[in-house]
PDB file of N, CA and C in Angstrom:
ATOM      1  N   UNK A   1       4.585  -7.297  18.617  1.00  0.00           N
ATOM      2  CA  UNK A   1       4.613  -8.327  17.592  1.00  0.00           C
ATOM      3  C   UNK A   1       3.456  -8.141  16.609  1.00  0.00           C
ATOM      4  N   UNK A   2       3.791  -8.442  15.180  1.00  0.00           N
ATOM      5  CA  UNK A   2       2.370  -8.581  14.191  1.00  0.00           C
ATOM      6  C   UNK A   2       1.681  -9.345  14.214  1.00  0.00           C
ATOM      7  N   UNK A   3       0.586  -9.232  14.375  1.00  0.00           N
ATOM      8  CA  UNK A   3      -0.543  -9.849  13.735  1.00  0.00           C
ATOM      9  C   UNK A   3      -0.600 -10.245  12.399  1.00  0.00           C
ATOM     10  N   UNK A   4       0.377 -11.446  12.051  1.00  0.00           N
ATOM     11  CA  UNK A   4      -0.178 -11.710  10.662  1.00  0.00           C
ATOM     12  C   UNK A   4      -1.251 -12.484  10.306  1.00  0.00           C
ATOM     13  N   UNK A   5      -1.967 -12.943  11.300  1.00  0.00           N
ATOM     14  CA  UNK A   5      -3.151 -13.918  10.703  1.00  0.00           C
ATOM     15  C   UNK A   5      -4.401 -12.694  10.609  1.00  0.00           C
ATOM     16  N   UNK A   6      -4.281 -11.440  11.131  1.00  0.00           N
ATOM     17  CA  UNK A   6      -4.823 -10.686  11.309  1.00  0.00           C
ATOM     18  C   UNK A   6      -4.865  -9.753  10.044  1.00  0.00           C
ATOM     19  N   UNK A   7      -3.761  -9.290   9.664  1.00  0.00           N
ATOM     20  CA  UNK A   7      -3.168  -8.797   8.030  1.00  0.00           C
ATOM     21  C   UNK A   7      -3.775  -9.827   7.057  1.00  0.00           C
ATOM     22  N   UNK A   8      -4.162 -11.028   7.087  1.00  0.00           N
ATOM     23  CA  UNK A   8      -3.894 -12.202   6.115  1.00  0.00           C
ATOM     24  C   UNK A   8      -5.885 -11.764   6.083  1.00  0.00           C
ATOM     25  N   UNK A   9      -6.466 -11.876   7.189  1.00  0.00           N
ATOM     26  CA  UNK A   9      -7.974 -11.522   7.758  1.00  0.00           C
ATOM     27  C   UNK A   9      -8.581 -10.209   6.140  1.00  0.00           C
ATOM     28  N   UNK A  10      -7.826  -9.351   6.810  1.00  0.00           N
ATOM     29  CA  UNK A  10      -8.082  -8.031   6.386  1.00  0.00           C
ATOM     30  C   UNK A  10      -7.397  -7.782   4.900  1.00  0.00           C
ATOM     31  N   UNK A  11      -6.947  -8.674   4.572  1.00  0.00           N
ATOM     32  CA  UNK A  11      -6.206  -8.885   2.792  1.00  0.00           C
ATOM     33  C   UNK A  11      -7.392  -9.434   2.278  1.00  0.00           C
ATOM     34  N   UNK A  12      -8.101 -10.967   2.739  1.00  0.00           N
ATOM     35  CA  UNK A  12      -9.111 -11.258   2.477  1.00  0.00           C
ATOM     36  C   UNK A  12     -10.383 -10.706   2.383  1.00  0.00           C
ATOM     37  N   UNK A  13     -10.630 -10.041   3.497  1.00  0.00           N
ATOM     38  CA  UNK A  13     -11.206  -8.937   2.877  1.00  0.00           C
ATOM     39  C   UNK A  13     -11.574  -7.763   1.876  1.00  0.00           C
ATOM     40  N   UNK A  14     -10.518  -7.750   1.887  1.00  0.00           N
ATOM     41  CA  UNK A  14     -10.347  -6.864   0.661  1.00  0.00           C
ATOM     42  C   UNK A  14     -10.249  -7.401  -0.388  1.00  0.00           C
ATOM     43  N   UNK A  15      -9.960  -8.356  -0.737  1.00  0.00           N
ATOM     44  CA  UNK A  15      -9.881  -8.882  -1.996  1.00  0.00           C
ATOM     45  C   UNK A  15     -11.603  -9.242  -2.095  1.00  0.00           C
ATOM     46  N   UNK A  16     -12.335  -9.751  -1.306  1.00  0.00           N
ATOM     47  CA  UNK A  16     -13.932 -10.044  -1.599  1.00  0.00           C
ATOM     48  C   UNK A  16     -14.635  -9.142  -1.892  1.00  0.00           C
ATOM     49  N   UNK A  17     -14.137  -7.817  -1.468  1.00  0.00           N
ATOM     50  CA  UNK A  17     -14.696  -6.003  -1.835  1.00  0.00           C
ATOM     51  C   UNK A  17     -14.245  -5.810  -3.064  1.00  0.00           C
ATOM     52  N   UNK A  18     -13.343  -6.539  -3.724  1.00  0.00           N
ATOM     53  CA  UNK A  18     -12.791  -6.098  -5.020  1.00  0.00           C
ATOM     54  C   UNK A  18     -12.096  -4.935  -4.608  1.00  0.00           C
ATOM     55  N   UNK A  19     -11.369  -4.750  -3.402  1.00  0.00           N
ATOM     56  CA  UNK A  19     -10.855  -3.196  -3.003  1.00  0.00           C
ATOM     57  C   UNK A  19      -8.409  -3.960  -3.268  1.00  0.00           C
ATOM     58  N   UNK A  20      -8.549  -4.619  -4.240  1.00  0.00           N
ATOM     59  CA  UNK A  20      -6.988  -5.166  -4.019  1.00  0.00           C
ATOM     60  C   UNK A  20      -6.616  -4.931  -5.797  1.00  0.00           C
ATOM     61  N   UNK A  21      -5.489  -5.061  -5.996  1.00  0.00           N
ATOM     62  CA  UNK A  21      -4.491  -4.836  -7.140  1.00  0.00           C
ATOM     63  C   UNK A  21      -3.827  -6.367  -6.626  1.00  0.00           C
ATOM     64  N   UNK A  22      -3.862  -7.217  -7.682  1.00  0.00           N
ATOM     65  CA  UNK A  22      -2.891  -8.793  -7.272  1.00  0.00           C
ATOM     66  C   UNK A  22      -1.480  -8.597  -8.371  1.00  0.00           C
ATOM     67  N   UNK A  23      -0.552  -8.512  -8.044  1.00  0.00           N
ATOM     68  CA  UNK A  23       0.416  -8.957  -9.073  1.00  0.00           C
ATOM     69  C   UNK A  23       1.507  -7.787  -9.524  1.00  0.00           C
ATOM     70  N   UNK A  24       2.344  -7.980 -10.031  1.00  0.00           N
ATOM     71  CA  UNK A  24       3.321  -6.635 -10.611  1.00  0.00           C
ATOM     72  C   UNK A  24       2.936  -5.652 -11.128  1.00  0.00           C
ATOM     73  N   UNK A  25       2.260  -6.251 -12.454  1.00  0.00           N
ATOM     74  CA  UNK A  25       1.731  -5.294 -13.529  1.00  0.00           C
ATOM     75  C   UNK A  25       0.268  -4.540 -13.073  1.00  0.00           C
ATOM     76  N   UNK A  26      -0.509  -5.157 -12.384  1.00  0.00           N
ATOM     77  CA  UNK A  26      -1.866  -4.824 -11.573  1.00  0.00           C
ATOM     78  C   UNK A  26      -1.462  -3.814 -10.770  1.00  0.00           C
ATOM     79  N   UNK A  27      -0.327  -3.928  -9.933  1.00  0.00           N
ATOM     80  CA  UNK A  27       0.367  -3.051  -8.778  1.00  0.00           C
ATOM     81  C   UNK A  27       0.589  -1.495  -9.463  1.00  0.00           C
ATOM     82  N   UNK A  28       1.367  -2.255 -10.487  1.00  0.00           N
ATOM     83  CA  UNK A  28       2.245  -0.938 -11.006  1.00  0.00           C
ATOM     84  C   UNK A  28       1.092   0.233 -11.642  1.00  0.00           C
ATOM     85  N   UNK A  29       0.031  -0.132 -12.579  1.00  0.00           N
ATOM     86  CA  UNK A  29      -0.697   0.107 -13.111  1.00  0.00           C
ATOM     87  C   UNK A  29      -1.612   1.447 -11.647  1.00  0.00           C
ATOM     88  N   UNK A  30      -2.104   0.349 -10.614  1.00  0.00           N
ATOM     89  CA  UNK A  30      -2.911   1.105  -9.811  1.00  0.00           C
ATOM     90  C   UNK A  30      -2.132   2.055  -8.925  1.00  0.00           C
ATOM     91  N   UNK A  31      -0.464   1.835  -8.746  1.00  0.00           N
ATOM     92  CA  UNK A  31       0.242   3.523  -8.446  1.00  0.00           C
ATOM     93  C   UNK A  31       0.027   4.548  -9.405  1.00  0.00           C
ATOM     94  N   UNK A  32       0.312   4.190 -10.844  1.00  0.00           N
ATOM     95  CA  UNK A  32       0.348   4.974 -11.664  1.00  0.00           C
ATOM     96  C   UNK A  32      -0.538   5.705 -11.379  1.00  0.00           C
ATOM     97  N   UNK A  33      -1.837   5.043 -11.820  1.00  0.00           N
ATOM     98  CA  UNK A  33      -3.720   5.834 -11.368  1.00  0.00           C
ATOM     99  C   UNK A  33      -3.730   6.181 -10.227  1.00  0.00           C
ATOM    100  N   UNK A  34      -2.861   6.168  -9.469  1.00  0.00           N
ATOM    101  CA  UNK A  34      -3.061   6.846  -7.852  1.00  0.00           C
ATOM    102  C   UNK A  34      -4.028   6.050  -7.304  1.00  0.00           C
ATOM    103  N   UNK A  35      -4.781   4.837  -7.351  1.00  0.00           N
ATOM    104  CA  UNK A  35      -5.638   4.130  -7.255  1.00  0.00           C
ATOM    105  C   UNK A  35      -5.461   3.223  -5.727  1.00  0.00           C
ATOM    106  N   UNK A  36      -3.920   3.333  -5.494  1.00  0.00           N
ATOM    107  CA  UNK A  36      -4.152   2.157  -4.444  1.00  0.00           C
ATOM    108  C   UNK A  36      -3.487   3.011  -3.233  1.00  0.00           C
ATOM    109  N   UNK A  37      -3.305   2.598  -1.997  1.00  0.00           N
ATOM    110  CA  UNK A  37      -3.240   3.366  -0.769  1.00  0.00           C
ATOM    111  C   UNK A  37      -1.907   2.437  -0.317  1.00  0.00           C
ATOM    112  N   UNK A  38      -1.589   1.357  -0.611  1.00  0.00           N
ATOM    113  CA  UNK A  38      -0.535   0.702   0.386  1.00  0.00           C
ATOM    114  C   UNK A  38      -0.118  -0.804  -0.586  1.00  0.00           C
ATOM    115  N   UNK A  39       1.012  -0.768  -0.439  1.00  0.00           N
ATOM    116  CA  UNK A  39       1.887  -2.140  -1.299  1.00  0.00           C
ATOM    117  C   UNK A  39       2.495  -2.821  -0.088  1.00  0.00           C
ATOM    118  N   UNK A  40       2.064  -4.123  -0.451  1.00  0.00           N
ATOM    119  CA  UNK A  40       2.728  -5.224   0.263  1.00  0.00           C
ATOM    120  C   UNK A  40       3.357  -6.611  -0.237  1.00  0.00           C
ATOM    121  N   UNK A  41       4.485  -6.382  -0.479  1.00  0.00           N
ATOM    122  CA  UNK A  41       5.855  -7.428  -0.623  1.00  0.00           C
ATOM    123  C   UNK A  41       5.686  -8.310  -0.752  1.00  0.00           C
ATOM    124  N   UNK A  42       6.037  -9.305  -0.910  1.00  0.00           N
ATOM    125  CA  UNK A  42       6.461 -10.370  -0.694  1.00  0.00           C
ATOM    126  C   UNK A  42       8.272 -10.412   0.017  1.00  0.00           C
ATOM    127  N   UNK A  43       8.677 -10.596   1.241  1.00  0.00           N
ATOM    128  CA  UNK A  43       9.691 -11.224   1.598  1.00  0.00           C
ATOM    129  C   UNK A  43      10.461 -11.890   0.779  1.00  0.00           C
ATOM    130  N   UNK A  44      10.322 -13.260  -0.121  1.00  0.00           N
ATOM    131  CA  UNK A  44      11.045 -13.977  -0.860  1.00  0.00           C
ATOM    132  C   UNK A  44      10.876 -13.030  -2.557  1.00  0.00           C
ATOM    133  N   UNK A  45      10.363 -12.087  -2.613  1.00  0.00           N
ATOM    134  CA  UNK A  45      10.283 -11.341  -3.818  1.00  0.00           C
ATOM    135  C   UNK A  45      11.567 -11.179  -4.303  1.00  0.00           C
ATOM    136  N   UNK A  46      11.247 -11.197  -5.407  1.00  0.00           N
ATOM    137  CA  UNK A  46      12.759 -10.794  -6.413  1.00  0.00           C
ATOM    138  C   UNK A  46      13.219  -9.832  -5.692  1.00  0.00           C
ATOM    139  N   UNK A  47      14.573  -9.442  -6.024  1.00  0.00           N
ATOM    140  CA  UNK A  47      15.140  -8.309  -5.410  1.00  0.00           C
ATOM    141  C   UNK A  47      15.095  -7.119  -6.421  1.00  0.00           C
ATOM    142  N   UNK A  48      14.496  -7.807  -7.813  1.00  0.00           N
ATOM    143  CA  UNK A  48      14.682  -6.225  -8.657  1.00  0.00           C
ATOM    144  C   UNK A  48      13.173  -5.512  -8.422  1.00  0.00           C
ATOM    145  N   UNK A  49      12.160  -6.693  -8.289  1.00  0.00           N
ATOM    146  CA  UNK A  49      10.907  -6.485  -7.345  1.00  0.00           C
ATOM    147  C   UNK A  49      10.982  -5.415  -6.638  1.00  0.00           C
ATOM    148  N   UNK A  50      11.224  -5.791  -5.263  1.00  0.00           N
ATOM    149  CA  UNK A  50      11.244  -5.419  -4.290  1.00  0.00           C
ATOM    150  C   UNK A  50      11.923  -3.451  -4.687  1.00  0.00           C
ATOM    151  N   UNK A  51      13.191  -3.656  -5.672  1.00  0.00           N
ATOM    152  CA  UNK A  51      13.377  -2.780  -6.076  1.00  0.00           C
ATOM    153  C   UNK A  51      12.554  -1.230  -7.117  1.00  0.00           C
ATOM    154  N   UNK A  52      12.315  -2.112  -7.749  1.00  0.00           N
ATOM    155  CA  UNK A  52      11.024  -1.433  -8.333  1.00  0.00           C
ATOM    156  C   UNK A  52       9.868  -0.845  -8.021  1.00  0.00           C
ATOM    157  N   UNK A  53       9.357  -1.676  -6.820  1.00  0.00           N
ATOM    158  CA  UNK A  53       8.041  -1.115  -5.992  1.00  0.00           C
ATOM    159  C   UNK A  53       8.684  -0.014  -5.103  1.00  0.00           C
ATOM    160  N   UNK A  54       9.458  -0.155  -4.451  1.00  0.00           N
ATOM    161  CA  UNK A  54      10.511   0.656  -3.323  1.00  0.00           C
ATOM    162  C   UNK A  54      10.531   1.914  -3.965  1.00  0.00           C
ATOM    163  N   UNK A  55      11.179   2.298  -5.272  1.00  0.00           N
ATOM    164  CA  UNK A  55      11.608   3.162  -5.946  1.00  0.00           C
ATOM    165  C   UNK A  55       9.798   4.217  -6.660  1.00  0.00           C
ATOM    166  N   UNK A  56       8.507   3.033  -6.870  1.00  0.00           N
ATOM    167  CA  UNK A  56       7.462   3.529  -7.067  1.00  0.00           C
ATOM    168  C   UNK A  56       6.937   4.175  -6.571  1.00  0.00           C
ATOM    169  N   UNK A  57       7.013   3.598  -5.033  1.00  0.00           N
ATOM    170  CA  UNK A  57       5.931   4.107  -3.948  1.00  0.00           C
ATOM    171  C   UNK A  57       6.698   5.488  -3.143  1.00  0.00           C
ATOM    172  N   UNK A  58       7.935   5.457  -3.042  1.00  0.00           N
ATOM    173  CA  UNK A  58       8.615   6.629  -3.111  1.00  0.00           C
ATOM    174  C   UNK A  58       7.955   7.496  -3.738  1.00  0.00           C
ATOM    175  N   UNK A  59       8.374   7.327  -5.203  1.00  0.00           N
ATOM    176  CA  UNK A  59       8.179   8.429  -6.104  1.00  0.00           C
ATOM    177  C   UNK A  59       6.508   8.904  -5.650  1.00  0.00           C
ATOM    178  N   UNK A  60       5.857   7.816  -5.663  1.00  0.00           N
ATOM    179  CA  UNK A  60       4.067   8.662  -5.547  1.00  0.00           C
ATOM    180  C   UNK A  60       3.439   8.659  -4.038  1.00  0.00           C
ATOM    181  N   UNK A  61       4.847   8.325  -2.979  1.00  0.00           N
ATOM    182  CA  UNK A  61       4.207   8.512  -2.062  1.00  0.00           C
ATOM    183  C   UNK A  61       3.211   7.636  -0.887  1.00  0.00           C
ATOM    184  N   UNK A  62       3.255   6.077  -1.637  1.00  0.00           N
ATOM    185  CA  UNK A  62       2.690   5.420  -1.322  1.00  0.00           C
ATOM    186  C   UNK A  62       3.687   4.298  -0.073  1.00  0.00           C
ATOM    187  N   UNK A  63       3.161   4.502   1.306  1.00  0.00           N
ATOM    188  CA  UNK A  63       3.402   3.223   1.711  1.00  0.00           C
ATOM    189  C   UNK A  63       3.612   1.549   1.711  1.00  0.00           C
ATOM    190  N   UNK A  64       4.682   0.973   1.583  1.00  0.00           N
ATOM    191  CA  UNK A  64       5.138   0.155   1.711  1.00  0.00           C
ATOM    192  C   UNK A  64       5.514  -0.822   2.657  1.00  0.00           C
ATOM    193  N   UNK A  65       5.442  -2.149   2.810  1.00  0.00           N
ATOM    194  CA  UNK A  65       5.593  -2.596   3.554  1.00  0.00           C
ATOM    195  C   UNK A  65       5.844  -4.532   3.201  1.00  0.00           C
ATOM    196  N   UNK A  66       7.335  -4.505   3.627  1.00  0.00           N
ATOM    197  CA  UNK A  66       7.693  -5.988   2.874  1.00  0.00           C
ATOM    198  C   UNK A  66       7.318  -6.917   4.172  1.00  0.00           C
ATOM    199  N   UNK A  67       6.729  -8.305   3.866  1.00  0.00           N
ATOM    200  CA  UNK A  67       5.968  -9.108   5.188  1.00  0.00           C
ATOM    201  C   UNK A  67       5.328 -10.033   4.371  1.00  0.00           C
ATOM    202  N   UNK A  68       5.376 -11.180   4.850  1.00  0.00           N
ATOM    203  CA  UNK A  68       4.748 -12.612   4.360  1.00  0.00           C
ATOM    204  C   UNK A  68       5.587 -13.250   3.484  1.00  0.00           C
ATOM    205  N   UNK A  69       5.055 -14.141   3.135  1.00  0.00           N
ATOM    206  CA  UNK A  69       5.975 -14.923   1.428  1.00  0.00           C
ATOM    207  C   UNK A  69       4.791 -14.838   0.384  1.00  0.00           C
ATOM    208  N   UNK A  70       5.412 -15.178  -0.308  1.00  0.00           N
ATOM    209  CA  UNK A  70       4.571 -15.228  -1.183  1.00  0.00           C
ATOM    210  C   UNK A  70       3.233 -16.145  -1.520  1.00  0.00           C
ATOM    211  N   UNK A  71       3.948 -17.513  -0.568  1.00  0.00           N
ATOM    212  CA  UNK A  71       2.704 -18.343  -0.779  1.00  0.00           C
ATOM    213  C   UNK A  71       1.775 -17.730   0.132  1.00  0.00           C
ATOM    214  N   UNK A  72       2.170 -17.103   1.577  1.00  0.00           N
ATOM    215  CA  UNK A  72       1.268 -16.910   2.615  1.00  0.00           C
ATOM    216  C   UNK A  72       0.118 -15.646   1.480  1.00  0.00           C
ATOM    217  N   UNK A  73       0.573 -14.369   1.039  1.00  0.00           N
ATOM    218  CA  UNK A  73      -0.147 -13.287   0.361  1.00  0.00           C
ATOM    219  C   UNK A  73      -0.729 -14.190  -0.653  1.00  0.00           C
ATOM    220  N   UNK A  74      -0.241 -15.278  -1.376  1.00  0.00           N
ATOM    221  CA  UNK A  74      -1.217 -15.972  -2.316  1.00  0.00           C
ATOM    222  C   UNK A  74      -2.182 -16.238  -1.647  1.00  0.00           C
ATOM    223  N   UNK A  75      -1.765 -17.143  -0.677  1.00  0.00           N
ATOM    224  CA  UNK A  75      -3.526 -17.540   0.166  1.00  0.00           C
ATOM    225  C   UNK A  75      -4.367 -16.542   0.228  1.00  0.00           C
ATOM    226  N   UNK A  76      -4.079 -15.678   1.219  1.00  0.00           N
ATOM    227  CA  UNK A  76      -4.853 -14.609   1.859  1.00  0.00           C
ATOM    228  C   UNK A  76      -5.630 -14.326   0.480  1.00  0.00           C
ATOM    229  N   UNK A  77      -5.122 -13.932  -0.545  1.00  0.00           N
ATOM    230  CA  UNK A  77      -6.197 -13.338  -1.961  1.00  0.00           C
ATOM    231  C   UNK A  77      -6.940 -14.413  -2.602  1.00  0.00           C
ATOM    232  N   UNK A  78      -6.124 -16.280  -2.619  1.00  0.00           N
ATOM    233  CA  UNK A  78      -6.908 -17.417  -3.371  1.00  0.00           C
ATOM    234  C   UNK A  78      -6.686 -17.117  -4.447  1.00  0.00           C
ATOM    235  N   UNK A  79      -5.322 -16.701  -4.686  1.00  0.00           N
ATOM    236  CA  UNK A  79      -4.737 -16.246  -6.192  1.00  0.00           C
ATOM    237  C   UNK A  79      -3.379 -16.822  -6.245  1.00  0.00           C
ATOM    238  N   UNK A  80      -2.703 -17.618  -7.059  1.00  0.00           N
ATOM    239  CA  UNK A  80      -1.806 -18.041  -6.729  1.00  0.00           C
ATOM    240  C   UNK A  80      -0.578 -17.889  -7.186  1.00  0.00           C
ATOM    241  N   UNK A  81       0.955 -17.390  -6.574  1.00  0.00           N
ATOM    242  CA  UNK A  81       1.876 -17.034  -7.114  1.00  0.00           C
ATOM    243  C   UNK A  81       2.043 -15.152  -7.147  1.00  0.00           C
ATOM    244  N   UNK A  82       1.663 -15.065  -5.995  1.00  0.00           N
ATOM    245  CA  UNK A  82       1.634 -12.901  -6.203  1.00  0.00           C
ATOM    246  C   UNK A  82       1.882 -12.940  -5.264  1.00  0.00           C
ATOM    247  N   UNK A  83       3.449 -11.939  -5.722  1.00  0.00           N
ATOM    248  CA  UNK A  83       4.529 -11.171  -4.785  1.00  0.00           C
ATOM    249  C   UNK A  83       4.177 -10.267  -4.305  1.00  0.00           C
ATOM    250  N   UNK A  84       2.979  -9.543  -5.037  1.00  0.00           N
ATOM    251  CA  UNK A  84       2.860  -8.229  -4.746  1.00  0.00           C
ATOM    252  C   UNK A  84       1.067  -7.768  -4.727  1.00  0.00           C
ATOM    253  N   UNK A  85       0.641  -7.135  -3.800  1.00  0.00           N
ATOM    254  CA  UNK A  85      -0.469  -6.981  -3.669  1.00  0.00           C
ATOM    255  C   UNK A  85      -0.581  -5.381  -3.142  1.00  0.00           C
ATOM    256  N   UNK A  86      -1.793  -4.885  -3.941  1.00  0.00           N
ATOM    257  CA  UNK A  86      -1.991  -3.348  -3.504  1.00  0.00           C
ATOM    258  C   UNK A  86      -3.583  -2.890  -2.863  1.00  0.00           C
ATOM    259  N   UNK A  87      -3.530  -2.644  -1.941  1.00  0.00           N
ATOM    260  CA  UNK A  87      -4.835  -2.397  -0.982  1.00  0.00           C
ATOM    261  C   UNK A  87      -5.250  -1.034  -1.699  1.00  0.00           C
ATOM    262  N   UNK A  88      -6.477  -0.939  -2.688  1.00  0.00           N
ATOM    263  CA  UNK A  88      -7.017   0.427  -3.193  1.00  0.00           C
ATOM    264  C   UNK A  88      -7.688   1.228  -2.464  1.00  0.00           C
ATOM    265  N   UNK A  89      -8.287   0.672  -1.063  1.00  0.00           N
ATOM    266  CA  UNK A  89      -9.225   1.283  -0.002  1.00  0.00           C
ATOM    267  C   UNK A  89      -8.974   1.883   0.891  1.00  0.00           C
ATOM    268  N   UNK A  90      -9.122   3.074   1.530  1.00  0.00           N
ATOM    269  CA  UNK A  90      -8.450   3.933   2.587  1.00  0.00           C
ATOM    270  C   UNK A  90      -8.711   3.003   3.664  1.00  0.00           C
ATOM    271  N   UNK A  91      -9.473   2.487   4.232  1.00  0.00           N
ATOM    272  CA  UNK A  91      -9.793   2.020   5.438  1.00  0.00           C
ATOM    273  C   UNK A  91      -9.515   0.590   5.519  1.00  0.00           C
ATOM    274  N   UNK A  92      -9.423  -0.168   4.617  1.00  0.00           N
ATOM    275  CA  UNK A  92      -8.522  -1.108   4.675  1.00  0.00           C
ATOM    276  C   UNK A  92      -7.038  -1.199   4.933  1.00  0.00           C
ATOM    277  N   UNK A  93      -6.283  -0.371   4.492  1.00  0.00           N
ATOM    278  CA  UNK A  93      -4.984   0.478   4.234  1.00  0.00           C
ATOM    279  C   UNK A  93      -4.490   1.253   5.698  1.00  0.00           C
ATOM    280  N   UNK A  94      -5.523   1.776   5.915  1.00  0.00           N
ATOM    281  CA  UNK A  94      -5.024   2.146   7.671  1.00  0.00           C
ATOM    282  C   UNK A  94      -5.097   1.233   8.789  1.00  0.00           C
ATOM    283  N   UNK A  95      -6.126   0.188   8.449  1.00  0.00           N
ATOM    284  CA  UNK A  95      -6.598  -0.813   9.471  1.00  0.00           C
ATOM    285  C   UNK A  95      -5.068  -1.804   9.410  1.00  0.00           C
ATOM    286  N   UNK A  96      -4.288  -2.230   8.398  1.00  0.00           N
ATOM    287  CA  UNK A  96      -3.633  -2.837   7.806  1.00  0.00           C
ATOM    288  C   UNK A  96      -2.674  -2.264   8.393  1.00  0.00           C
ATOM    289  N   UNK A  97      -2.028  -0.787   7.845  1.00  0.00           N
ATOM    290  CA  UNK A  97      -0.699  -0.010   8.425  1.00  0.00           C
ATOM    291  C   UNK A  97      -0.753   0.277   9.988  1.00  0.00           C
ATOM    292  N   UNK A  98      -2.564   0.364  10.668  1.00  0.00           N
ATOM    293  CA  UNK A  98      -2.193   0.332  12.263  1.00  0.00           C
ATOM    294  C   UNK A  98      -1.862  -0.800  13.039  1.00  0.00           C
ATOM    295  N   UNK A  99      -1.711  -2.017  12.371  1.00  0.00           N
ATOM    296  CA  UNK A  99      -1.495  -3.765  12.660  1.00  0.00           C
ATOM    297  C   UNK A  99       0.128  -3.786  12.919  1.00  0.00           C
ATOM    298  N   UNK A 100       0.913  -3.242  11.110  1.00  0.00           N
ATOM    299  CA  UNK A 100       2.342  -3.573  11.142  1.00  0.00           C
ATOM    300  C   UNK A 100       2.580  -2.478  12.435  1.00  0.00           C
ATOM    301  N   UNK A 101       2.133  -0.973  12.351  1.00  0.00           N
ATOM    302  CA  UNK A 101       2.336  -0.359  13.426  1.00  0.00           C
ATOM    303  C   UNK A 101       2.605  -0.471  14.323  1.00  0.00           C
ATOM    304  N   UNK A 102       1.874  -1.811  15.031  1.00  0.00           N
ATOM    305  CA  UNK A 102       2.323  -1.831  16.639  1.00  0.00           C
ATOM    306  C   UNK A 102       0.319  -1.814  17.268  1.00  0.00           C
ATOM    307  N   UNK A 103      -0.066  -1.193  16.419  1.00  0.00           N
ATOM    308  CA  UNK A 103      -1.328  -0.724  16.977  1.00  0.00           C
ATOM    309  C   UNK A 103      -2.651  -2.505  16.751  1.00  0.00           C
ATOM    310  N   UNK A 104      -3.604  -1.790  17.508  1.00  0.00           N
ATOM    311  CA  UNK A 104      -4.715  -3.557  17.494  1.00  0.00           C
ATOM    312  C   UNK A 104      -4.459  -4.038  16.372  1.00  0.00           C
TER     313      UNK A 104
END
């Protein structure tokens, strides 16, 4: 089972490091720059959303991962209304992908 209060922990984090991308255009921007390490969904996200990031992170390679709502990823950052959030930090990003993993 996930740890989402644990994901929600380590989002917060990252957002206080200034190590996060909040929002569509923020998202899209920091794949482009190769800047961010991992995208995370929103669940209730649009579906052309969801489509768009899917089709991004493909193309450059970047991990994905749809989980939370949107209000829950609003909290975690204290930003309000973002579907979409991008972890720019390697070690945030693995700590994060070894959680949905299965792993501590």
């Amino acid at each position: 089972m996930i740890n989402y209060q644990k994901i929600c922990g380590l989002i917060g984090l990252a957002t206080k490091a200034g190590k996060i991308a909040a929002g569509r255009e923020a998202c899209i921007e920091a794949i482009e720059k190769r800047s961010t390490k991992l995208i995370l969904i929103a669940v209730d996200a649009s579906e052309r959303t969801k489509k768009l990031f899917q089709e991004k992170c493909k193309s450059f390679s970047i991990p994905i991962y749809e989980m939370l709502s949107i209000e829950e990823l609003s909290k975690a950052i204290g930003k309000p209304n973002k579907a979409v959030i991008g972890i720019k930090e390697k070690g945030f990003s693995e700590a994060i992908g070894k959680i949905i993993n299965g792993g501590a």
